[in-house]
Protein backbone atom coordinates (compact mmCIF):
# COMPACT_ATOMS: atom_id res chain seq x y z
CA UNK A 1 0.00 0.00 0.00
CA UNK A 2 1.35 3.39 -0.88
CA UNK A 3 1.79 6.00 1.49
CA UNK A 4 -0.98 8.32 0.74
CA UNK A 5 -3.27 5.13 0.96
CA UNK A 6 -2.24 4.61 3.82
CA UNK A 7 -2.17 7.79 5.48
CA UNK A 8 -6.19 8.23 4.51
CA UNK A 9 -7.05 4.89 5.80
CA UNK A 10 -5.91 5.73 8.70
CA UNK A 11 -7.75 8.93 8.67
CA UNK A 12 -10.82 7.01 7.85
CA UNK A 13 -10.06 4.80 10.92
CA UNK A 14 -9.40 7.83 12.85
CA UNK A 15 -12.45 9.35 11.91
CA UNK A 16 -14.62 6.20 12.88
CA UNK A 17 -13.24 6.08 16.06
CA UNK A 18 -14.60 9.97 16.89
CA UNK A 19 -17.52 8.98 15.26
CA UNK A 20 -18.23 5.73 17.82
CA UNK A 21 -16.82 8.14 20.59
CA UNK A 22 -19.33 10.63 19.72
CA UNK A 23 -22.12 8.46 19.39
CA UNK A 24 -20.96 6.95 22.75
CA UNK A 25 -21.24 10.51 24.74
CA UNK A 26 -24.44 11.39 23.38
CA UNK A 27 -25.90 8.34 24.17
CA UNK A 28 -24.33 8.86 28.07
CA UNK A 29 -26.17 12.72 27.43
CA UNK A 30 -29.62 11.72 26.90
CA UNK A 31 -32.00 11.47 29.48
CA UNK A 32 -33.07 8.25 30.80
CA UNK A 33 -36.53 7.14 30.58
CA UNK A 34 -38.14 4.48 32.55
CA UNK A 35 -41.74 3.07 30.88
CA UNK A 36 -43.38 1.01 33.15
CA UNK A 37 -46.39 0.02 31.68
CA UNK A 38 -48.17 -3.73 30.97
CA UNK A 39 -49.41 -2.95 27.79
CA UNK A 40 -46.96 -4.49 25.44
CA UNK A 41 -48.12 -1.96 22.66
CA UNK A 42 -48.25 1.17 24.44
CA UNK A 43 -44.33 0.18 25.31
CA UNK A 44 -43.54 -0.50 22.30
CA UNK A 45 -45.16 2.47 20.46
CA UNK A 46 -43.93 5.10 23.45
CA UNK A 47 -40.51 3.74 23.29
CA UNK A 48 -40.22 4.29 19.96
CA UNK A 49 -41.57 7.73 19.44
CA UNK A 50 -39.52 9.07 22.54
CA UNK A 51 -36.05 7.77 21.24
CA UNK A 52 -36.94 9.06 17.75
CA UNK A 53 -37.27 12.22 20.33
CA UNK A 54 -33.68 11.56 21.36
CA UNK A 55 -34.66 10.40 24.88
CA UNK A 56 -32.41 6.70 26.17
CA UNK A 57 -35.94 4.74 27.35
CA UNK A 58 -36.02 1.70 29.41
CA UNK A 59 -39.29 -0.74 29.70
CA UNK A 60 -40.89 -2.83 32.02
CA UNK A 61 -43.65 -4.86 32.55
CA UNK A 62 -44.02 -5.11 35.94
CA UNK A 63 -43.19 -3.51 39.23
CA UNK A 64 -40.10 -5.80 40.18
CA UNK A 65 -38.92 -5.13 36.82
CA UNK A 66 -39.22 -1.58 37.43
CA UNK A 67 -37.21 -1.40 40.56
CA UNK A 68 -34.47 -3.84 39.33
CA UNK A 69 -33.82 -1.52 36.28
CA UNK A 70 -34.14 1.39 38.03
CA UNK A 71 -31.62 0.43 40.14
CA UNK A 72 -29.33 -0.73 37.52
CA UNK A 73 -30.07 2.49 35.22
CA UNK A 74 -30.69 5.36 37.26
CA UNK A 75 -33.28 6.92 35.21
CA UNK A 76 -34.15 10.61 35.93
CA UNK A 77 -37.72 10.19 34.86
CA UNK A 78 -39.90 7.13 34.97
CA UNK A 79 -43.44 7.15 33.60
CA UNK A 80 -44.76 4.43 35.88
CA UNK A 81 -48.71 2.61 35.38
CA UNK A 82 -50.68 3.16 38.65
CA UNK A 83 -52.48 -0.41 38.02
CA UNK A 84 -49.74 -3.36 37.47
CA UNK A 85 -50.13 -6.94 37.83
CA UNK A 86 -47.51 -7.77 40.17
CA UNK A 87 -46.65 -4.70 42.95
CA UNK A 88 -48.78 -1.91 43.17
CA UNK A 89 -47.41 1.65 41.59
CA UNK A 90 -47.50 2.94 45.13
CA UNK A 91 -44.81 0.44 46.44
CA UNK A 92 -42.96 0.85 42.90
CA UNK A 93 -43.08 4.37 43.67
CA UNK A 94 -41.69 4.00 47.45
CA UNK A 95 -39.12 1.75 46.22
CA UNK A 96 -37.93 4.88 43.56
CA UNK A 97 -37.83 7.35 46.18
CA UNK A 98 -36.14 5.28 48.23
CA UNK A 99 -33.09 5.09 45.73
CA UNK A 100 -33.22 8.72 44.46
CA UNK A 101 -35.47 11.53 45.57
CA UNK A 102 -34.52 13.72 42.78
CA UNK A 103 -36.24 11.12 40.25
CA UNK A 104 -39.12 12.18 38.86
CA UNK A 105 -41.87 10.13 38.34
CA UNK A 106 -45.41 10.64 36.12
CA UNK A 107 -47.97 8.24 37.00
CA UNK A 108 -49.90 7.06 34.22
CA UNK A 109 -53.61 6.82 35.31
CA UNK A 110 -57.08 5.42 33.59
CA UNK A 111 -60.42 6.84 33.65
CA UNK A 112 -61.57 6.81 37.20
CA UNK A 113 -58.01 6.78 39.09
CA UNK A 114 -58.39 10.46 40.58
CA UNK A 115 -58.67 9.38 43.68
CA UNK A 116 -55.83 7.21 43.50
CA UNK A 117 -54.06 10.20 41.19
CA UNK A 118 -54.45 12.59 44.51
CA UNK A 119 -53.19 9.66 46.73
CA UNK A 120 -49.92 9.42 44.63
CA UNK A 121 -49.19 13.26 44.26
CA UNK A 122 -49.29 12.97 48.13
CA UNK A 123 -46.94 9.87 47.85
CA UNK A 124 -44.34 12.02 46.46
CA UNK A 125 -45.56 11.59 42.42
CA UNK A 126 -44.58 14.29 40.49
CA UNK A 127 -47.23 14.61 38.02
CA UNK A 128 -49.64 12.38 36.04
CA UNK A 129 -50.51 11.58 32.31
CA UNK A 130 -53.84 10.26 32.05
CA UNK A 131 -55.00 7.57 29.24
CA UNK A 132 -55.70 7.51 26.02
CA UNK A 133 -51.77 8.75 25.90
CA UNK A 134 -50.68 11.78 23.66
CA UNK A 135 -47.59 12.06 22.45
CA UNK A 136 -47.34 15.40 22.16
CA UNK A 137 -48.82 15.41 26.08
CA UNK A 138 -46.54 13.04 27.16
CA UNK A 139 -43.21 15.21 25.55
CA UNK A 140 -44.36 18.55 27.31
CA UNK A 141 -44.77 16.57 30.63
CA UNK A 142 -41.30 15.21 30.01
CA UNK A 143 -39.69 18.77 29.30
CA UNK A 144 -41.56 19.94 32.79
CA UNK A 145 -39.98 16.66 34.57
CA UNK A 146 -36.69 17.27 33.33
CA UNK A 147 -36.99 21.36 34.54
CA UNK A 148 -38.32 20.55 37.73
CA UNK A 149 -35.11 17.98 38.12
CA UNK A 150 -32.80 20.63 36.90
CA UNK A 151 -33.94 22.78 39.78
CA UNK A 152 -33.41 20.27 42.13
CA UNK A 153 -30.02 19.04 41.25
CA UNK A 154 -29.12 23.34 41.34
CA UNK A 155 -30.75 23.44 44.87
CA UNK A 156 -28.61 20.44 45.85
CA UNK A 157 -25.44 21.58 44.58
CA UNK A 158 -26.30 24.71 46.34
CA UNK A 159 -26.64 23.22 49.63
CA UNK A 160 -23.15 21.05 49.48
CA UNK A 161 -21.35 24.03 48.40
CA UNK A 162 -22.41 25.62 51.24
CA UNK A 163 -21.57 22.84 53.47
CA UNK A 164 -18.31 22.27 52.40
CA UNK A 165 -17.33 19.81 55.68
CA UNK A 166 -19.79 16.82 56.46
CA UNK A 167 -21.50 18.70 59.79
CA UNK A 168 -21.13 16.22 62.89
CA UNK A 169 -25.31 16.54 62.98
CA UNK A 170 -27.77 16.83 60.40
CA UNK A 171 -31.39 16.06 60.83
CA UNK A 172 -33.76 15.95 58.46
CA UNK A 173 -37.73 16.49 59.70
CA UNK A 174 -39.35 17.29 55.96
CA UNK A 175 -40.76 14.07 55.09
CA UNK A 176 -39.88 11.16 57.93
CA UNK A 177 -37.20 11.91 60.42
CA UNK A 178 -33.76 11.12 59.10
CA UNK A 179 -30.74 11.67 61.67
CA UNK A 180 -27.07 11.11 60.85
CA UNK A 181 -24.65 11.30 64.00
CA UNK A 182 -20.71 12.10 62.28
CA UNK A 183 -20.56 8.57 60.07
CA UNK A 184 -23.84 6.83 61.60
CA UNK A 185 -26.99 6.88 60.34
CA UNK A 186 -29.93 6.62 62.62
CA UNK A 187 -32.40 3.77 61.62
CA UNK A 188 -35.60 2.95 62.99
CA UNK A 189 -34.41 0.29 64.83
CA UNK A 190 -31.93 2.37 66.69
CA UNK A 191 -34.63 4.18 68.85
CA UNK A 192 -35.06 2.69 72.19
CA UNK A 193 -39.10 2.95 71.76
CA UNK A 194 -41.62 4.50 70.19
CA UNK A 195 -41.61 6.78 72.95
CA UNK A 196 -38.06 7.86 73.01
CA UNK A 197 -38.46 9.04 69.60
CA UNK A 198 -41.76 11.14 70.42
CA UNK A 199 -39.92 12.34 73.24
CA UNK A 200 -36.26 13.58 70.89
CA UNK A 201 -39.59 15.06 68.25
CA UNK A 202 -40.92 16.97 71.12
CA UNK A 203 -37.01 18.09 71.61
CA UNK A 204 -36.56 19.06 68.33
CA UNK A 205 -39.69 20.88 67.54
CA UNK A 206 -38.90 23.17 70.43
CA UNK A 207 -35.33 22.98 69.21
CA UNK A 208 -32.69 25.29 71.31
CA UNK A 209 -35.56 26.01 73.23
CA UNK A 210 -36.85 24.50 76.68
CA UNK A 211 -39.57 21.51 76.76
CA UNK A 212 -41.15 21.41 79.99
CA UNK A 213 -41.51 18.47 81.95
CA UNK A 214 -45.31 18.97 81.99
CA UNK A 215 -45.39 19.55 78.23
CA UNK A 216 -44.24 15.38 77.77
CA UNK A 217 -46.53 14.15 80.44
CA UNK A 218 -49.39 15.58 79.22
CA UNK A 219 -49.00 14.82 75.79
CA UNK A 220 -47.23 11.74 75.94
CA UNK A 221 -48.15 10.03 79.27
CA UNK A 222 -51.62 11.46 79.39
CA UNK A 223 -53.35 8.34 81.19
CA UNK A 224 -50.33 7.36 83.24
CA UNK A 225 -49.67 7.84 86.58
CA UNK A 226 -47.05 10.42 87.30
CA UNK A 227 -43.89 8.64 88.92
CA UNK A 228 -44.46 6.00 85.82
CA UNK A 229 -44.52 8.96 83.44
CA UNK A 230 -41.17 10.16 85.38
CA UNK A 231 -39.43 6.71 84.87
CA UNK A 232 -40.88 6.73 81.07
CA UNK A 233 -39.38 10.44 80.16
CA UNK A 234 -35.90 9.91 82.49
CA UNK A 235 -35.71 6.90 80.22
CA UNK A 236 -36.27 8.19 77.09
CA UNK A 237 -33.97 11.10 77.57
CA UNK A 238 -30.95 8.99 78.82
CA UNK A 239 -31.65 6.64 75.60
CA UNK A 240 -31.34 10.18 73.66
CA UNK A 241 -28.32 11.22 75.38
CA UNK A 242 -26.75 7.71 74.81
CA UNK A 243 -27.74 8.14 71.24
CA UNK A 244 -25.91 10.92 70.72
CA UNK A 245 -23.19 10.76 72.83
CA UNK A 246 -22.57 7.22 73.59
CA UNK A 247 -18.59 7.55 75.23
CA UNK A 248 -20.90 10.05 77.79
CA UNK A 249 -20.09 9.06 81.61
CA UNK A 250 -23.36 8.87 83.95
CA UNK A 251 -22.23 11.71 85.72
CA UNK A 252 -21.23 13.77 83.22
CA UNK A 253 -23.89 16.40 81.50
CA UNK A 254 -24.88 16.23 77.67
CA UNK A 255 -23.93 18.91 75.41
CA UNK A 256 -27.13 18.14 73.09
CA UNK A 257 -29.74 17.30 75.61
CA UNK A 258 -29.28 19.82 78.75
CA UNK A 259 -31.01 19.73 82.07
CA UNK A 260 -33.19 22.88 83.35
CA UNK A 261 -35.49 23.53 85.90
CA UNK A 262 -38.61 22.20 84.76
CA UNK A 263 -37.75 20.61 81.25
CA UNK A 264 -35.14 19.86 78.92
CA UNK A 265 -33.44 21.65 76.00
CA UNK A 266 -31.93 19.80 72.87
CA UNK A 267 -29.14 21.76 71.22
CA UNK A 268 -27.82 19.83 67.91
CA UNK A 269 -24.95 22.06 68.12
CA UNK A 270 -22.93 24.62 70.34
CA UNK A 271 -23.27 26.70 66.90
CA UNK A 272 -24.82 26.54 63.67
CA UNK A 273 -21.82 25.50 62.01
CA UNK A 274 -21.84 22.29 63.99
CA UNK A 275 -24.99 21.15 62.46
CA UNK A 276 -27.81 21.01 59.39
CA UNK A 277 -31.43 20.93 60.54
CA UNK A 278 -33.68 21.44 57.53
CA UNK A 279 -36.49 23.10 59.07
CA UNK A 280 -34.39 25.71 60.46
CA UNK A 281 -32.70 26.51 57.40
CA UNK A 282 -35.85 26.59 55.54
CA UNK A 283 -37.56 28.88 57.90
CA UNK A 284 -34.22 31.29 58.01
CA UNK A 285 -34.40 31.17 54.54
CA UNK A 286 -37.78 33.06 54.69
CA UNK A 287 -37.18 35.02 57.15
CA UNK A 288 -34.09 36.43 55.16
CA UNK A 289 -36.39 36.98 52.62
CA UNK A 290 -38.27 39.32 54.48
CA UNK A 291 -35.23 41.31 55.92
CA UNK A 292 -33.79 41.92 52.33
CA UNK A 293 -37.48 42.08 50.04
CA UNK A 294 -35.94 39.47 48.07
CA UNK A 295 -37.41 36.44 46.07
CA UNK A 296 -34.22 34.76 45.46
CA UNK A 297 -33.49 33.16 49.44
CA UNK A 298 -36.98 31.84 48.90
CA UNK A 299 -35.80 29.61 45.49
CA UNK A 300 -33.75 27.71 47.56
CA UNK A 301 -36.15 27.20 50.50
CA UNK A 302 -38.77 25.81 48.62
CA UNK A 303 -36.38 23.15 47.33
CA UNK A 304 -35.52 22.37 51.33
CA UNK A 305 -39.16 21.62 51.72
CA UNK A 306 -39.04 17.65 50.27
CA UNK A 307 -42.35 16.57 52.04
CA UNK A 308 -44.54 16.93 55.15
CA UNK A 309 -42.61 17.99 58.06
CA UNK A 310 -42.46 14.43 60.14
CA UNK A 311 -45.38 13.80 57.70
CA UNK A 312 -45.19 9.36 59.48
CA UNK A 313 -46.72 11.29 63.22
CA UNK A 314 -50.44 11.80 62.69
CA UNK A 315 -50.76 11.74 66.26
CA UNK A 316 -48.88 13.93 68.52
CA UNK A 317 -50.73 17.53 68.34
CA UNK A 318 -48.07 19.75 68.42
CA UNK A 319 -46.38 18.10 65.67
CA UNK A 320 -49.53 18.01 63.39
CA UNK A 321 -49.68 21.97 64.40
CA UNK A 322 -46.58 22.66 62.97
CA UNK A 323 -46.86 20.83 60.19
CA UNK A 324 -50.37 22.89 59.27
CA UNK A 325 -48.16 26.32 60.27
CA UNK A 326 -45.02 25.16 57.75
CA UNK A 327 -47.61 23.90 54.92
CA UNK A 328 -48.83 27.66 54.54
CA UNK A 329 -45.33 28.90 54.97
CA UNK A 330 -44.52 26.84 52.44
CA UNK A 331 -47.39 27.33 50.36
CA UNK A 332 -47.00 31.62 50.85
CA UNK A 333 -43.37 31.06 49.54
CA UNK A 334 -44.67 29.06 46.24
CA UNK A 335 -47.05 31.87 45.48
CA UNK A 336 -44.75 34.89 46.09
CA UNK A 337 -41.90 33.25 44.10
CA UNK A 338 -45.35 32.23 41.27
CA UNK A 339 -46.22 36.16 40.55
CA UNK A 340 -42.98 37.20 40.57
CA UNK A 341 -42.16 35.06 38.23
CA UNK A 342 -45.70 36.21 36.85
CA UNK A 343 -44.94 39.74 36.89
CA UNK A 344 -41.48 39.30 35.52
CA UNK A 345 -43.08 37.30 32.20
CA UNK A 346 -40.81 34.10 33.53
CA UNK A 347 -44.03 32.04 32.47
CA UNK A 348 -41.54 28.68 32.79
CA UNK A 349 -41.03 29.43 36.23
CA UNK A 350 -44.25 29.94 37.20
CA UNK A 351 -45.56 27.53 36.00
CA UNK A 352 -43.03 25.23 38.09
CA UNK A 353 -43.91 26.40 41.01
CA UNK A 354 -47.51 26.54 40.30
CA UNK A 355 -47.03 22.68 40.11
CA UNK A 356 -45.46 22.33 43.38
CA UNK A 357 -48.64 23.53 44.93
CA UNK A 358 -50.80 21.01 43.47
CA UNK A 359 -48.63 18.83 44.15
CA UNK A 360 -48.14 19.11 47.67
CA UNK A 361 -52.37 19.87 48.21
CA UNK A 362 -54.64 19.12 44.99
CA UNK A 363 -57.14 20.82 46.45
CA UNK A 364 -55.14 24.34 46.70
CA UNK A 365 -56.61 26.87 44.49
CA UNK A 366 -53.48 28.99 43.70
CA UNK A 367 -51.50 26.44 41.83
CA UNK A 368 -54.36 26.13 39.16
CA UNK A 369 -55.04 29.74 39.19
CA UNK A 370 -50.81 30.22 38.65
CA UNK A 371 -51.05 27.53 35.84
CA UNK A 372 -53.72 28.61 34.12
CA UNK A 373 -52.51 32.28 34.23
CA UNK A 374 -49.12 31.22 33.33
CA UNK A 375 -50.24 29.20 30.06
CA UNK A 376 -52.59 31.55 28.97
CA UNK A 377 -49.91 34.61 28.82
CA UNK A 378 -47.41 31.56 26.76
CA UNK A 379 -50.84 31.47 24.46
CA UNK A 380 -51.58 27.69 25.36
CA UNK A 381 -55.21 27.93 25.83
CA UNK A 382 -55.53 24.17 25.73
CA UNK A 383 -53.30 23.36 28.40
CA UNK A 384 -54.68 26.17 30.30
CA UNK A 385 -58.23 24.17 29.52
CA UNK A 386 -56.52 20.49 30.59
CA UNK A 387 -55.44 22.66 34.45
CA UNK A 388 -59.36 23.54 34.43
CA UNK A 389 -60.15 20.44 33.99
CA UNK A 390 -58.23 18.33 36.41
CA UNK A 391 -59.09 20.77 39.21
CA UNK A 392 -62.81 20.13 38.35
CA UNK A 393 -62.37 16.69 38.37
CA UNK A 394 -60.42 16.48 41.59
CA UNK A 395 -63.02 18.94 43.40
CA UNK A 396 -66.11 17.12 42.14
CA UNK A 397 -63.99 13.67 43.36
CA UNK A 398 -62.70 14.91 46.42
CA UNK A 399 -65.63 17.78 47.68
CA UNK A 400 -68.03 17.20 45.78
CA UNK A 401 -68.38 20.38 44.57
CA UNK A 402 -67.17 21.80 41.09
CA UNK A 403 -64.06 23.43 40.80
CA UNK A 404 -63.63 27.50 42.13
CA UNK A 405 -65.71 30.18 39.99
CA UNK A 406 -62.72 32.39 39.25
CA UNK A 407 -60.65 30.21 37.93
CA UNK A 408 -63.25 29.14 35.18
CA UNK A 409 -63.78 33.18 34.71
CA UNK A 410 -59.89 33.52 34.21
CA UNK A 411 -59.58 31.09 31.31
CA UNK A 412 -62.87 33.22 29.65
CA UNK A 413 -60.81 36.18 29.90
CA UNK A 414 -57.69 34.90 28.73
CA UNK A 415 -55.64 35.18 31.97
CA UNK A 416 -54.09 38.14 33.46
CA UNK A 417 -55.27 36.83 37.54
């Protein structure tokens, strides 16, 4: 072979190589798609049409399919069938969260499911796409998915930055309590009872703040006499002490759960850089809001707020109290972040966190007024129509009653709220 043969096959080789390279990193680039449906042909069809739409998609059948190729693929999105034959999409959907948080998954629903629809947006479900499935539905869902995710993975990175060092305590109360003491993790299993861990909630609600000794009798010893209720909270707050401090002599005093006259006082840290507590960043958050008249402390609040705070305790009545009083806080934050973004013709936004308050109550009237609005001003009177729609249907399902007056009177006018 001569050498200018040679010299372009080996150009051709060379540019084969890039080529398989290239193909390579776009394939690692696309998004990953989970389908989890048991209709053969709506898998088949769906997968198709959303790779043509450069998406990476992944099928299954069945629940434990789901979950083992979820955990071998990661996907970011899934698009997961309510009804299955094997697990139900509520375990399916447990099972996800379990594994990633950020993930976000669309429940696909028949006609009828609204009540289960309302039951999985309260599960953690991101969104839903109802049958007979539209393609061009399914896509714009998708893009809103992959936003929402975006925002999350920017709140995230956020966070770490800010916490450069791993804090030697971080508790988590949105959503069910999570703990991590330096390298341990506390599980379920850890707690000495029940009781001890209704007694460290009590703590940490009231957090750098006294608990009086009264305060756990009555609510958690109501029925018992009083030197067993003594013996039950001594107990519990030894068990706590232990917990965190488990070198900690009998003699010696704790440095997270002091003594005072009359109660007890949990301190996760001797300063704030000692520790992460989510509710107290989240409520600093919007308090620094205030202070400044600024949206932007509120972005990353929002993104704190992952669930319910200690959303497992139906119970215990000053728990359920603050969970109704950091619901609206929450919920106030959505909608001043919502017309801003309103106001500022950021319709994208809006609409984002118009679906966050839907999503965390179906039944609140602002996030379909915000979606509505927001669609309408992007000239999408359709989807504006479809927001109308689902709020009528989940009113007439869940009240009884059809959906709010105004909001019907804002899609006649063509927005503007």
């Amino acid at each position: 072979m001569k050498r200018g043969q040679l010299q372009e096959v080996r150009k051709q080789n060379a540019a084969a190589t890039q080529s398989k390279q290239a193909e390579k990193t776009s394939e690692k680039s696309k998004v990953k798609i989970l389908l989890v449906d048991d209709d053969r042909r709506i898998r088949e069809s769906f997968s198709r049409a959303l790779t043509l739409a450069n998406y990476q998609v992944f099928t299954a059948k069945c629940g434990a399919d789901a979950i083992a190729l979820f955990e071998k693929e990661r996907p970011e999105i899934v698009l997961l069938d309510i009804r299955l034959p094997d697990i139900d999409g509520f375990d399916v959907l447990k099972e996800i969260r379990a594994r990633d948080e950020l993930a976000e998954t669309l429940f696909i629903t028949g006609h009828g499911d609204m009540n289960l629809v309302i039951s999985a947006m309260r599960a953690g479900a991101s969104d839903f796409i109802p049958k007979p499935l539209q393609l061009e539905h399914v896509i714009e869902l998708i893009g809103l998915a992959q936003k929402r995710r975006e925002k999350k993975l920017k709140a995230a990175a956020g966070l770490s930055v800010q916490v450069t060092q791993a804090k030697k305590v971080e508790v988590r109360a949105f959503g069910n309590l999570w703990i991590r003491l330096g390298k341990k993790v506390v599980m379920q299993r850890d707690w000495l009872s029940p009781k001890t861990r209704d007694v460290f909630k009590i703590l940490l609600l009231n957090h750098r703040k006294i608990s009086r000794t009264e305060e756990f009798y009555e609510i958690l010893w109501p029925e018992t006499r009083r030197e067993s209720a003594e013996i039950g909270l001594y107990t519990a707050i030894s068990a706590i002490r232990r917990m965190f401090e488990p070198e900690l002599a009998s003699a010696k005093d704790s440095q997270y759960v002091l003594n005072h006259s009359g109660g007890y006082e949990l301190r996760l840290g001797t300063s704030e850089s000692d520790y992460d507590y989510d509710v107290e960043h989240f409520l600093k958050l919007c308090a620094q809001s205030r202070n400044t008249n600024s949206v932007e402390p509120l972005r990353v609040a929002v993104e704190l707020y992952t669930d319910d705070f200690l959303k497992d305790d139906v119970t215990l009545t000053p728990i359920v109290e603050e969970r109704e009083r950091l619901q609206e806080v929450y919920f106030k934050a959505l909608i001043t972040l919502a017309r801003n973004d309103l106001a500022a013709n950021r319709l994208d936004e809006a609409l984002y966190y118009g679906q966050k308050i839907t999503k965390a109550d179906p039944l609140y009237e602002a996030g379909y007024e915000i979606q509505i609005d927001a669609y309408l001003r992007q000239g999408y009177a359709a989807k504006a129509k479809r927001i109308l729609e689902t709020c009528r249907t989940i009113y007439l399902e869940e009240l009884g009653v059809p959906e709010p007056q105004r909001l019907s009177l804002l899609l006649q006018r063509g927005g503007k709220a």
